[in-house]
N, C-alpha and C. Protein backbone atom coordinates (compact mmCIF):
# COMPACT_ATOMS: atom_id res chain seq x y z
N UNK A 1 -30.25 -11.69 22.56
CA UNK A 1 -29.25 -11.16 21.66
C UNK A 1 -29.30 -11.96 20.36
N UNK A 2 -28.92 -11.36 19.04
CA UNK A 2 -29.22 -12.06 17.88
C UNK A 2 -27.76 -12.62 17.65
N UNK A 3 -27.99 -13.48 17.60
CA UNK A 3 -26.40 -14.43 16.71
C UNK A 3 -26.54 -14.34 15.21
N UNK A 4 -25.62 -14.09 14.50
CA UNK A 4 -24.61 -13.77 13.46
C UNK A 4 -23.22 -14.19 13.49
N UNK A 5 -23.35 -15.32 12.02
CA UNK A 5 -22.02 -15.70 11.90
C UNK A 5 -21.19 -14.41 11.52
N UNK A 6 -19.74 -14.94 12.36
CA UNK A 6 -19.07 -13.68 12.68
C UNK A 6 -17.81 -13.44 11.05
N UNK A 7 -17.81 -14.40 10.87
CA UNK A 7 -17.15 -14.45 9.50
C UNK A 7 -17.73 -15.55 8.21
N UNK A 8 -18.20 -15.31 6.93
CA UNK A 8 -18.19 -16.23 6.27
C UNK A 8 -16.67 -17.00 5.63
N UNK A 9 -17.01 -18.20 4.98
CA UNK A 9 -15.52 -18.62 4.54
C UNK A 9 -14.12 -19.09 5.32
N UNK A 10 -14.80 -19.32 6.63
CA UNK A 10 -13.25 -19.44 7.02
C UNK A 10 -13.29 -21.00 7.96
N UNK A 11 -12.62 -21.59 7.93
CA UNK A 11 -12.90 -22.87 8.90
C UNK A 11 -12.98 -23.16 10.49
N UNK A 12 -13.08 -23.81 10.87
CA UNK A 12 -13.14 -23.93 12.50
C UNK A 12 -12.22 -23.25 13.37
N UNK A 13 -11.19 -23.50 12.53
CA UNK A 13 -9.85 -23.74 13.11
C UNK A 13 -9.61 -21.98 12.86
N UNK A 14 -9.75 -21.67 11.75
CA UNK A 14 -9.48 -20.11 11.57
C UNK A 14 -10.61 -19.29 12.11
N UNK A 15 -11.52 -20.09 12.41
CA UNK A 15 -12.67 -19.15 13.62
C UNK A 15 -12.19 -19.50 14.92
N UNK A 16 -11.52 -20.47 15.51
CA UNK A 16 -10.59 -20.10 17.01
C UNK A 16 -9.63 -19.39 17.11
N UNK A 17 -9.08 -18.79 15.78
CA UNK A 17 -7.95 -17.87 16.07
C UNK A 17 -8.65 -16.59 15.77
N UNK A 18 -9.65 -16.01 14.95
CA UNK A 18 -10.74 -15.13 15.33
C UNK A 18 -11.37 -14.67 16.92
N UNK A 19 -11.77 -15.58 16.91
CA UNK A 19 -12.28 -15.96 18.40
C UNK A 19 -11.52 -15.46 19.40
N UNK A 20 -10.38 -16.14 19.64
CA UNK A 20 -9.20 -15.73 20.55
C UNK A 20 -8.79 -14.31 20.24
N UNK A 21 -8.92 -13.45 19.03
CA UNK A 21 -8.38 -12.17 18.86
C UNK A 21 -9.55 -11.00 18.97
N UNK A 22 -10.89 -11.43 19.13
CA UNK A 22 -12.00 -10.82 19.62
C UNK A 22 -11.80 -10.59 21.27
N UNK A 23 -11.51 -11.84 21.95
CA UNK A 23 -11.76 -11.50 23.48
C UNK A 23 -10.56 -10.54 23.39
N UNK A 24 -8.73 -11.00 22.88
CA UNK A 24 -8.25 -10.24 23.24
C UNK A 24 -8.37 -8.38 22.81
N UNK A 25 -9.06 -8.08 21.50
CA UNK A 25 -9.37 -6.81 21.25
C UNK A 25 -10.26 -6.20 22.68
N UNK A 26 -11.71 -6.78 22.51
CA UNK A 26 -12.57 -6.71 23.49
C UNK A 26 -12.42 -6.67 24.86
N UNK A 27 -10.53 -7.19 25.24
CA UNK A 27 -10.76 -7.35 26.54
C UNK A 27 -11.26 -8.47 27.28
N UNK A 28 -12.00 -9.18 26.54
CA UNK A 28 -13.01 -10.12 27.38
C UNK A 28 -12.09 -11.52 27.71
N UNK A 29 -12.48 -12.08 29.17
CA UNK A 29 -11.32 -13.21 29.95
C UNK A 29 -11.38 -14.58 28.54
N UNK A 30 -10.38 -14.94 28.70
CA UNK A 30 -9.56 -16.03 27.44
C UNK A 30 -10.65 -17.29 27.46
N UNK A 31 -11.04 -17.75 26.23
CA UNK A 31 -11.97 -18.87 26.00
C UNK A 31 -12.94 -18.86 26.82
N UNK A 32 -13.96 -16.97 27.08
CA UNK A 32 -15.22 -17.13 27.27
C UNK A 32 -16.34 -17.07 26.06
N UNK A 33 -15.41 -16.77 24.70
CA UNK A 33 -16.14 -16.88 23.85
C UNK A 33 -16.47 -18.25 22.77
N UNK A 34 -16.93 -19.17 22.84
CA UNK A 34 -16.82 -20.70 22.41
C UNK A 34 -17.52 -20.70 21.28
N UNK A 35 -18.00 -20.04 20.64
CA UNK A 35 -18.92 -20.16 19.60
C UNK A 35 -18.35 -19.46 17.92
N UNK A 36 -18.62 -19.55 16.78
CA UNK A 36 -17.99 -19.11 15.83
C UNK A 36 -19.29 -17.83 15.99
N UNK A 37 -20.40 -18.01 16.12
CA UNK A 37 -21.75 -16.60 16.37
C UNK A 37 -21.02 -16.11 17.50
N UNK A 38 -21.07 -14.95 17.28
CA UNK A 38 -21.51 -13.93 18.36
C UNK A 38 -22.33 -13.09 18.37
N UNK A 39 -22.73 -11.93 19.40
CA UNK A 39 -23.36 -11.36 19.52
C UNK A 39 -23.62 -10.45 18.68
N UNK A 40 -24.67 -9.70 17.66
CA UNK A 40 -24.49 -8.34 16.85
C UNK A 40 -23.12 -7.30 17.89
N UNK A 41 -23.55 -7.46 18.76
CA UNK A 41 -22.75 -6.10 19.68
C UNK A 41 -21.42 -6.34 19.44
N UNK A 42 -21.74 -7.63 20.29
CA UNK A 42 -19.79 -8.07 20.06
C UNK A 42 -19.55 -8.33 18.61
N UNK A 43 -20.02 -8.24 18.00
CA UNK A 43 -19.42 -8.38 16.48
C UNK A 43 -19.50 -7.27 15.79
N UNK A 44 -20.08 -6.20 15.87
CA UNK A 44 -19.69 -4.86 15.75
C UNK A 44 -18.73 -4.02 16.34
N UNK A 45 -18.51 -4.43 17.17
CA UNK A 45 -17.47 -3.69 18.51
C UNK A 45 -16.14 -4.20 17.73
N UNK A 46 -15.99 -5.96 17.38
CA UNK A 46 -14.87 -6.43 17.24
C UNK A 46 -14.18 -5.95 15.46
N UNK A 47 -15.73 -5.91 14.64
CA UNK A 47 -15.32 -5.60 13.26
C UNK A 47 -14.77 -3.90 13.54
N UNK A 48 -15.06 -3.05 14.46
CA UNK A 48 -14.62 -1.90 14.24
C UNK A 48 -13.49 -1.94 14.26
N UNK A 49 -13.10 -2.38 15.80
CA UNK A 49 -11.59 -2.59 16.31
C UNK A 49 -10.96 -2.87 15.11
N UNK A 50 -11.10 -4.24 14.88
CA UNK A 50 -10.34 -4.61 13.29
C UNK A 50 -9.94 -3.79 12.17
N UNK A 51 -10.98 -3.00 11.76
CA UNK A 51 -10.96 -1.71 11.10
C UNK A 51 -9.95 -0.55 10.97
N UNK A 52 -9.16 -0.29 12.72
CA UNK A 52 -9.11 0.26 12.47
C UNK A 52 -7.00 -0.31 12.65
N UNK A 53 -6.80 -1.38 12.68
CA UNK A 53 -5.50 -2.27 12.24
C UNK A 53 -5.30 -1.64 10.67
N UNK A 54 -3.86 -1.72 10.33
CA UNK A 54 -3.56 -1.32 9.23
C UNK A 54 -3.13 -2.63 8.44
N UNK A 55 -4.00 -2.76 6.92
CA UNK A 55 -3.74 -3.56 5.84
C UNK A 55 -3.25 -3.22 4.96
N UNK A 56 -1.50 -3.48 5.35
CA UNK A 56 -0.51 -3.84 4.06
C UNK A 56 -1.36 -4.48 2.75
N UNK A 57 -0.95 -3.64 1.88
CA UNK A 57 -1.31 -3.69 0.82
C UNK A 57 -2.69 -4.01 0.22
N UNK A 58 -3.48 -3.42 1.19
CA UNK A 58 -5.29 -3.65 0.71
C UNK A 58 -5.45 -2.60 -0.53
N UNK A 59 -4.33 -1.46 -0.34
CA UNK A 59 -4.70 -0.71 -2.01
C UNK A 59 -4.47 -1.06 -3.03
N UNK A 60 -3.31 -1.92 -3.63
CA UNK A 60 -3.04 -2.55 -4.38
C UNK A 60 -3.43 -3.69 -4.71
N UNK A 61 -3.99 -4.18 -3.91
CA UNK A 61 -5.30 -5.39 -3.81
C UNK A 61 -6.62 -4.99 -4.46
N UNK A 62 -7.16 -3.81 -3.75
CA UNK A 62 -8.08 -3.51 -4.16
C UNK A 62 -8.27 -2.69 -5.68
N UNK A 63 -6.94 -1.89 -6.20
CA UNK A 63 -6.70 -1.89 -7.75
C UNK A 63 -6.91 -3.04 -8.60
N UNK A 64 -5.95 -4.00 -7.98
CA UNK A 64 -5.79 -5.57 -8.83
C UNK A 64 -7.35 -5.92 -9.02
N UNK A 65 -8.00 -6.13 -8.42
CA UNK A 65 -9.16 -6.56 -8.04
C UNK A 65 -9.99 -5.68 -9.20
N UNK A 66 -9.78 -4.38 -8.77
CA UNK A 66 -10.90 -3.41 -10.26
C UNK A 66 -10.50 -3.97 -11.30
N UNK A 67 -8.93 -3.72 -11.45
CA UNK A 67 -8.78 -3.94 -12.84
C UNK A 67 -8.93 -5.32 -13.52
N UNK A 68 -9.02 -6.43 -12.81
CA UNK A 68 -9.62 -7.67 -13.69
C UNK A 68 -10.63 -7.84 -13.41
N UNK A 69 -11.69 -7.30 -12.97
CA UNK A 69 -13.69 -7.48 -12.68
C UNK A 69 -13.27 -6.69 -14.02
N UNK A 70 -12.82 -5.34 -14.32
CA UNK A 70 -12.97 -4.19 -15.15
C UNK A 70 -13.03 -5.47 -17.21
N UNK A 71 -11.85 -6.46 -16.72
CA UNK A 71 -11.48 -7.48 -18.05
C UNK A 71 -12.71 -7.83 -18.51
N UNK A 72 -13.67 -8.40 -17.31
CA UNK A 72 -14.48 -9.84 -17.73
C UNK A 72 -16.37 -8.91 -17.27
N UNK A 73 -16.34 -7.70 -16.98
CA UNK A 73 -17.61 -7.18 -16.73
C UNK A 73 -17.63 -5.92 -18.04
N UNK A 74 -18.91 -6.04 -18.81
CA UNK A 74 -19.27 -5.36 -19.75
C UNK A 74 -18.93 -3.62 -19.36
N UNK A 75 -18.28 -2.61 -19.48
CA UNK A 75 -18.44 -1.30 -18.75
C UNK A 75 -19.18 -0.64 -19.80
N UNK A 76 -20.40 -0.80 -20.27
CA UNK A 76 -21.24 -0.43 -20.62
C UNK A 76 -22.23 -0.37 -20.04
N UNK A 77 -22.49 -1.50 -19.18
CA UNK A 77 -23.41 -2.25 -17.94
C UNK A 77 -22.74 -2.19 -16.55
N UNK A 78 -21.71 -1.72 -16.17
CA UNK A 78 -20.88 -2.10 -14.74
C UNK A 78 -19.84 -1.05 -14.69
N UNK A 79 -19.73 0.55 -13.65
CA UNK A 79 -18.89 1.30 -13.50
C UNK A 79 -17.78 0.47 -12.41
N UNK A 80 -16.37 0.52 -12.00
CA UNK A 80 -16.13 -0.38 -11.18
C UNK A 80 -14.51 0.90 -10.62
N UNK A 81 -14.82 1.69 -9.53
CA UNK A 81 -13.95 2.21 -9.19
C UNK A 81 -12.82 2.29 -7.65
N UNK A 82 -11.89 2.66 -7.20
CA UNK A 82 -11.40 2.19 -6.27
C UNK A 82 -11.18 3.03 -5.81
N UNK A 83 -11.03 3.91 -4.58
CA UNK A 83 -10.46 4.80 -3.80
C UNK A 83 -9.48 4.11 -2.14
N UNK A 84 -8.21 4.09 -2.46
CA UNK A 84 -7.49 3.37 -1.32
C UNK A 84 -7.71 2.19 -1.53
N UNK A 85 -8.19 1.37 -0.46
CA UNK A 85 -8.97 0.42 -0.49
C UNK A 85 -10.11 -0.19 -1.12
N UNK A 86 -10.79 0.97 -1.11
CA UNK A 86 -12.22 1.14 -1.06
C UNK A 86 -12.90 0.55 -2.56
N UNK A 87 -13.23 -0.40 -3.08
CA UNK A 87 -14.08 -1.09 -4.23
C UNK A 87 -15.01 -0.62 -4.52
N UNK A 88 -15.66 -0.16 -5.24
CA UNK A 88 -17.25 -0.10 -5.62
C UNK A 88 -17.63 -0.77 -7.01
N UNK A 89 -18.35 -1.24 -7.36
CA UNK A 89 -18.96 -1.89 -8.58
C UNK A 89 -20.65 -1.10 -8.64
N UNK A 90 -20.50 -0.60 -9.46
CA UNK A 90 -22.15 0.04 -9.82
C UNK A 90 -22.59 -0.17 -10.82
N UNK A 91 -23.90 -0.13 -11.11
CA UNK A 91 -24.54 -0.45 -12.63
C UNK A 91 -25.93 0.69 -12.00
N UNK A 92 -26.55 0.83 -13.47
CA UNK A 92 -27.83 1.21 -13.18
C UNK A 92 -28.88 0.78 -12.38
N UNK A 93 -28.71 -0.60 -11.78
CA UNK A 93 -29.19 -1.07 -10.60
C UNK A 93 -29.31 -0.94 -9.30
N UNK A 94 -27.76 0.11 -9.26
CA UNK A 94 -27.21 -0.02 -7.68
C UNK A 94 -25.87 0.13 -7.45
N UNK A 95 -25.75 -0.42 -6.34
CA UNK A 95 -23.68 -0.65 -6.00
C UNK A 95 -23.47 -1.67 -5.09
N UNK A 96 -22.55 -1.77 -4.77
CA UNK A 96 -21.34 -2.34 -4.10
C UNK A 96 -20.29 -1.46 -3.78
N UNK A 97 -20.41 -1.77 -2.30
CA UNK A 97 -19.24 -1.01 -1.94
C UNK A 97 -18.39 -1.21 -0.46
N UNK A 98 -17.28 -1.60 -0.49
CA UNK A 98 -16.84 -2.29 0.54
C UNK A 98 -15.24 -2.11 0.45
N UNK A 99 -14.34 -2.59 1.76
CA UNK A 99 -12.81 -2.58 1.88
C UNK A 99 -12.45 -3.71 1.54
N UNK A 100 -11.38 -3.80 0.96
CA UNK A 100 -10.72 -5.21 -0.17
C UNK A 100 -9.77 -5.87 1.66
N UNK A 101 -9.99 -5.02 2.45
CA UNK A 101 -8.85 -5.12 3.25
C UNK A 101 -8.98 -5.75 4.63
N UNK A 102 -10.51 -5.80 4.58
CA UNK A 102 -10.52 -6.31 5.75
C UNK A 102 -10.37 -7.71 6.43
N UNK A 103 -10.58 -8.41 5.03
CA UNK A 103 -9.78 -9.91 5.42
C UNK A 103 -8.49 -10.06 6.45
N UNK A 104 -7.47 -8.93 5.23
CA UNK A 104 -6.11 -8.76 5.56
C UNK A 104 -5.65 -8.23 7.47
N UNK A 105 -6.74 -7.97 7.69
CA UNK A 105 -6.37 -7.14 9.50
C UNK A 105 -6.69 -8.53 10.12
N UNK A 106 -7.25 -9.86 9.84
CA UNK A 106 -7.82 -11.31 10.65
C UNK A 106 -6.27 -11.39 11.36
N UNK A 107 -6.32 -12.25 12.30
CA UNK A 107 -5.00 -13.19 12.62
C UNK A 107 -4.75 -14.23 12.29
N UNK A 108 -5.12 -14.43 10.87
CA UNK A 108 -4.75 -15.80 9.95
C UNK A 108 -3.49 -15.89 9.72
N UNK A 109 -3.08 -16.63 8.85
CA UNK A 109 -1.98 -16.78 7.60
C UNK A 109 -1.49 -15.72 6.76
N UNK A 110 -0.86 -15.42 6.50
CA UNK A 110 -1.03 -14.55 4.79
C UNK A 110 -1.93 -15.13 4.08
N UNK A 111 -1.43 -16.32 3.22
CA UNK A 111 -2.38 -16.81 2.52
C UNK A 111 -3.46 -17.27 2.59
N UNK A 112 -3.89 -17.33 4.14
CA UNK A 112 -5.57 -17.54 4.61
C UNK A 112 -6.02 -15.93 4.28
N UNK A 113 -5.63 -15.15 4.97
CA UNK A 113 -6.39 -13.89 4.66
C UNK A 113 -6.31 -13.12 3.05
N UNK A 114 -5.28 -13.56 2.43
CA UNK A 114 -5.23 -13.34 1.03
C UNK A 114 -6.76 -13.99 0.87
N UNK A 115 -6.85 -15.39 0.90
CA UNK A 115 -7.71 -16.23 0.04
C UNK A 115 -8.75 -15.99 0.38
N UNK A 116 -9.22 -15.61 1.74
CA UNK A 116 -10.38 -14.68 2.37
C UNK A 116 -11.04 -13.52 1.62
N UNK A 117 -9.98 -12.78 1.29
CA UNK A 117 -10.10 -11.39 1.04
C UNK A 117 -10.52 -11.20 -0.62
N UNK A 118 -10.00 -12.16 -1.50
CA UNK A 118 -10.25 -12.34 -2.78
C UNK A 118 -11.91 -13.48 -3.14
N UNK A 119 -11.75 -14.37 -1.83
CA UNK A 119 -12.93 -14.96 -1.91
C UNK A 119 -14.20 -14.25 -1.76
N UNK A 120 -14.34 -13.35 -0.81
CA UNK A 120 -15.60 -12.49 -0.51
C UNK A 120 -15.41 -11.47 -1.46
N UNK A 121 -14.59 -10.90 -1.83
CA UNK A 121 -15.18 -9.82 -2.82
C UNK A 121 -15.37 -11.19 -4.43
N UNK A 122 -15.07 -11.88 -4.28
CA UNK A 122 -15.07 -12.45 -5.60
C UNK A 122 -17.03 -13.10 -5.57
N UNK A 123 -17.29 -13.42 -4.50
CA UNK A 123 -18.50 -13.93 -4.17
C UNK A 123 -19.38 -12.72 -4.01
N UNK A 124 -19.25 -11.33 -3.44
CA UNK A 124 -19.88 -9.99 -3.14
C UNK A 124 -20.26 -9.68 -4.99
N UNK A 125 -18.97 -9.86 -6.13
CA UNK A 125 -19.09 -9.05 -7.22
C UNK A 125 -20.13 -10.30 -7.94
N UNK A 126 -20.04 -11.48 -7.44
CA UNK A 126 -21.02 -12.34 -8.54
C UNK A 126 -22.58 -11.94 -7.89
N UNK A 127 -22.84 -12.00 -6.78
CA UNK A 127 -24.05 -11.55 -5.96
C UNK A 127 -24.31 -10.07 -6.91
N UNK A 128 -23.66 -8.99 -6.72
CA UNK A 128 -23.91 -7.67 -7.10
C UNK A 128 -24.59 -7.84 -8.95
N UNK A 129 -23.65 -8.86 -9.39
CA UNK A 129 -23.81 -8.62 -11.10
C UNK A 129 -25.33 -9.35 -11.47
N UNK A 130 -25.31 -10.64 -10.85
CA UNK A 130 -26.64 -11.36 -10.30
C UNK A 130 -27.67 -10.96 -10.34
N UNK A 131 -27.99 -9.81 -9.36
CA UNK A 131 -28.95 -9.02 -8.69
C UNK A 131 -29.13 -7.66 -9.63
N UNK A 132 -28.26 -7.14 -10.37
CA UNK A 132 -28.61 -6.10 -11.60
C UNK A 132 -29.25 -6.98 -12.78
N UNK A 133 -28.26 -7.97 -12.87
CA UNK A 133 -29.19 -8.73 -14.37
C UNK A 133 -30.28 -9.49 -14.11
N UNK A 134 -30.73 -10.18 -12.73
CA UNK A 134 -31.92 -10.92 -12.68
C UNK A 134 -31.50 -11.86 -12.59
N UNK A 135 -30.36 -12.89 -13.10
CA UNK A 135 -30.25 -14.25 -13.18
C UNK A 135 -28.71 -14.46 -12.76
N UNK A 136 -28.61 -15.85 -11.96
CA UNK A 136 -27.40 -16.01 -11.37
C UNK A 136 -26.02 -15.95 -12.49
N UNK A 137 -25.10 -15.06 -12.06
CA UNK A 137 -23.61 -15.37 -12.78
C UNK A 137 -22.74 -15.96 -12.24
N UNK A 138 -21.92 -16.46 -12.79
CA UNK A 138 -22.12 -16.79 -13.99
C UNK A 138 -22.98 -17.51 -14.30
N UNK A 139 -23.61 -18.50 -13.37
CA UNK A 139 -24.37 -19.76 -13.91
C UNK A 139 -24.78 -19.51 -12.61
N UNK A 140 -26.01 -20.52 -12.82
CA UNK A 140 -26.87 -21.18 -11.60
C UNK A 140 -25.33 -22.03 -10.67
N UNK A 141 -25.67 -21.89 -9.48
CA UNK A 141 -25.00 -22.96 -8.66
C UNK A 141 -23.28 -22.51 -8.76
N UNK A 142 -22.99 -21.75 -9.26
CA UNK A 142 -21.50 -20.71 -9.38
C UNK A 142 -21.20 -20.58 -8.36
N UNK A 143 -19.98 -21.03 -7.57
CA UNK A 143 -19.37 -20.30 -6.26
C UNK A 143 -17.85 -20.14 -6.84
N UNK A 144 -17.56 -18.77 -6.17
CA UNK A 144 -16.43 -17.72 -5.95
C UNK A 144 -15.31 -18.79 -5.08
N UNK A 145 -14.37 -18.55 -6.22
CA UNK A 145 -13.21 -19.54 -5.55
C UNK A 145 -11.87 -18.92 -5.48
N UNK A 146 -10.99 -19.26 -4.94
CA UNK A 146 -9.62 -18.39 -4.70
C UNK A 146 -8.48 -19.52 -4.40
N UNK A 147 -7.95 -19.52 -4.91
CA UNK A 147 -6.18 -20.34 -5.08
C UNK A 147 -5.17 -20.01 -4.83
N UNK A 148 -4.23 -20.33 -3.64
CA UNK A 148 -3.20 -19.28 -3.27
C UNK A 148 -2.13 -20.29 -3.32
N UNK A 149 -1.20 -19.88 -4.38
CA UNK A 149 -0.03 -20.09 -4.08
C UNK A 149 1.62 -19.06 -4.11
N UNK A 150 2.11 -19.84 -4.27
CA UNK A 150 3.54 -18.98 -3.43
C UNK A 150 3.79 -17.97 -4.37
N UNK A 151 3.57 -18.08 -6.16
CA UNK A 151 3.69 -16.75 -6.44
C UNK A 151 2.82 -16.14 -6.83
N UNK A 152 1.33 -16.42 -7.15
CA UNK A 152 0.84 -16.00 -7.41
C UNK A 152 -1.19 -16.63 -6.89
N UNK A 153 -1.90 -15.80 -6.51
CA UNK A 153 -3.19 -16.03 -6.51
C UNK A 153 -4.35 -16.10 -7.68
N UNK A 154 -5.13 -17.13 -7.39
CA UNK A 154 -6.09 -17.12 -8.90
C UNK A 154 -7.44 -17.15 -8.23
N UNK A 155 -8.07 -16.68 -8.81
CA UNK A 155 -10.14 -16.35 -8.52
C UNK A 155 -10.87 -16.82 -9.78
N UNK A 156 -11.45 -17.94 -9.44
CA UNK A 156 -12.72 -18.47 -10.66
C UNK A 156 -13.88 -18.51 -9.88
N UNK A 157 -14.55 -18.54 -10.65
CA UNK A 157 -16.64 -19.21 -10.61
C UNK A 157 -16.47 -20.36 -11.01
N UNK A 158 -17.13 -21.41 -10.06
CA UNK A 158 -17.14 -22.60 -10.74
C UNK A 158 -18.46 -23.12 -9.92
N UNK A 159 -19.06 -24.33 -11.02
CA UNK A 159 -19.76 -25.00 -10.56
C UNK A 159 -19.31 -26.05 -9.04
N UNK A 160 -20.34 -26.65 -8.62
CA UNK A 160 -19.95 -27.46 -7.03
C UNK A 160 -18.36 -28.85 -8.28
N UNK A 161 -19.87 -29.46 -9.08
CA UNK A 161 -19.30 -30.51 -9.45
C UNK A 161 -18.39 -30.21 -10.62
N UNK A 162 -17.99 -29.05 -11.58
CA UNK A 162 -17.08 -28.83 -12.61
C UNK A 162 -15.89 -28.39 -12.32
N UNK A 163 -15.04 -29.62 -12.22
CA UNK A 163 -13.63 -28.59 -11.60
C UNK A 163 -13.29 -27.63 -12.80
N UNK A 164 -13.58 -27.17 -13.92
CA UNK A 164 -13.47 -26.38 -14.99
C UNK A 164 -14.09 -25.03 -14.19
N UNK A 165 -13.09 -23.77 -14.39
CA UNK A 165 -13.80 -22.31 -13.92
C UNK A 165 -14.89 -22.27 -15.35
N UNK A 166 -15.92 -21.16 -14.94
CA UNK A 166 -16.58 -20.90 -15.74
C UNK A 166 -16.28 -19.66 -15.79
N UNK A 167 -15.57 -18.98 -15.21
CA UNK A 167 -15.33 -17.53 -15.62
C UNK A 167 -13.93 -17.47 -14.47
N UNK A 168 -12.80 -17.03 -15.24
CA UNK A 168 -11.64 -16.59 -14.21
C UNK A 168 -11.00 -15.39 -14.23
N UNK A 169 -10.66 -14.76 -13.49
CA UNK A 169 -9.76 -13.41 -13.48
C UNK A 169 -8.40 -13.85 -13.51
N UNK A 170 -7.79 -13.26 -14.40
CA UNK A 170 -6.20 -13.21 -14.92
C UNK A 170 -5.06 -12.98 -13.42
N UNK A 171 -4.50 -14.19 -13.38
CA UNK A 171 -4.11 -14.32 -12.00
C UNK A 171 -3.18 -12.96 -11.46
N UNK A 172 -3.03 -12.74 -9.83
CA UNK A 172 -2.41 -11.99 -8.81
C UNK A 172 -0.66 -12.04 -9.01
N UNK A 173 -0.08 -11.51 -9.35
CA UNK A 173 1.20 -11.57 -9.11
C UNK A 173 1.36 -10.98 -7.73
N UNK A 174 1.76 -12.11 -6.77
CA UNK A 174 1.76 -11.61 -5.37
C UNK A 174 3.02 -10.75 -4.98
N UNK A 175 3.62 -10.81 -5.55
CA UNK A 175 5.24 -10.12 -5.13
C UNK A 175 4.87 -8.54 -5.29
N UNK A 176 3.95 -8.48 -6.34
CA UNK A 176 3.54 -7.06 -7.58
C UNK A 176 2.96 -6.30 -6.02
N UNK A 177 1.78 -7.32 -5.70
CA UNK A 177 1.24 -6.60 -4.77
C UNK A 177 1.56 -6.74 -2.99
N UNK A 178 2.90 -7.52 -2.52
CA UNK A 178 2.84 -6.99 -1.70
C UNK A 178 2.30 -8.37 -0.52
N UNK A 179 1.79 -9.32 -1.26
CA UNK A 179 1.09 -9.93 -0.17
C UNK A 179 1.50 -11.25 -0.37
């Protein structure tokens, strides 16, 4: 069987409460699953299940989300539209296309699965813009970052060693949306 990490971004501790909500979706007897990998199977089986949990406010997430990529991405070079949930970022290169929401169905925190959910699409849209222009964005060595606090969430690119963002989206008013 091929192992695949079952979530990127999340820590030990938020992959045992993953973990524990796989066997219980799955059925499968309590702490036979010990590993943050699982199986393709079981990790398809478990992302469906998840799927099909309802995420408070993944539409309004996933608006928020268009409309500040929409601020800081050229739309001359980058179409960026939303249906429900549903994100897409396209250029003449290609797309992106994915649920803003599926962080939000985990058995985290709020603000773990907020910071989840803004982290991977924030890391998915620098990969996507990357891969149309040829060269890393913002910069070489750029990772997708997410900041959660009580009223509001923030998303930058930043270098490992520059605590300075190199590119940020105009912060989340969390109340606005719900989360």
């Amino acid at each position: 069987m091929l192992d695949v990490p079952l979530i990127p971004d999340i820590s030990p501790e938020q992959y045992d409460l993953v973990l524990r909500d796989l066997e219980d979706v799955l059925g499968l007897e309590p702490g036979s699953v010990e590993s943050p990998e699982v199986g393709l199977t079981l990790g398809a089986q478990y992302f469906a299940a998840v799927a099909r949990r309802p995420a408070e406010g993944a539409d309004r997430l996933a608006a928020a989300i268009a409309e500040r990529l929409r601020e800081i991405l050229d739309p001359d070079e980058f179409t960026i539209t939303v249906n429900g949930e549903i994100l897409s970022l396209s250029s003449v290169g290609g797309s992106t296309t994915g649920p803003v929401g599926f962080a939000l169905r985990l058995p985290l925190s709020r603000d773990q699965r907020l910071g989840l959910a803004l982290r991977m699409w924030a890391r998915d849209a620098a990969d996507f813009v990357s891969e149309v222009r040829g060269v890393p964005w913002p910069a070489p060595l750029a990772e997708a970052r997410a900041w959660i606090e009580p009223a509001a969430a923030r998303v930058w690119w930043g270098a490992p060693d520059v605590p300075e963002p190199l590119v940020a989206l105009r912060p989340f008013d969390r109340e606005a949306l719900g989360l």
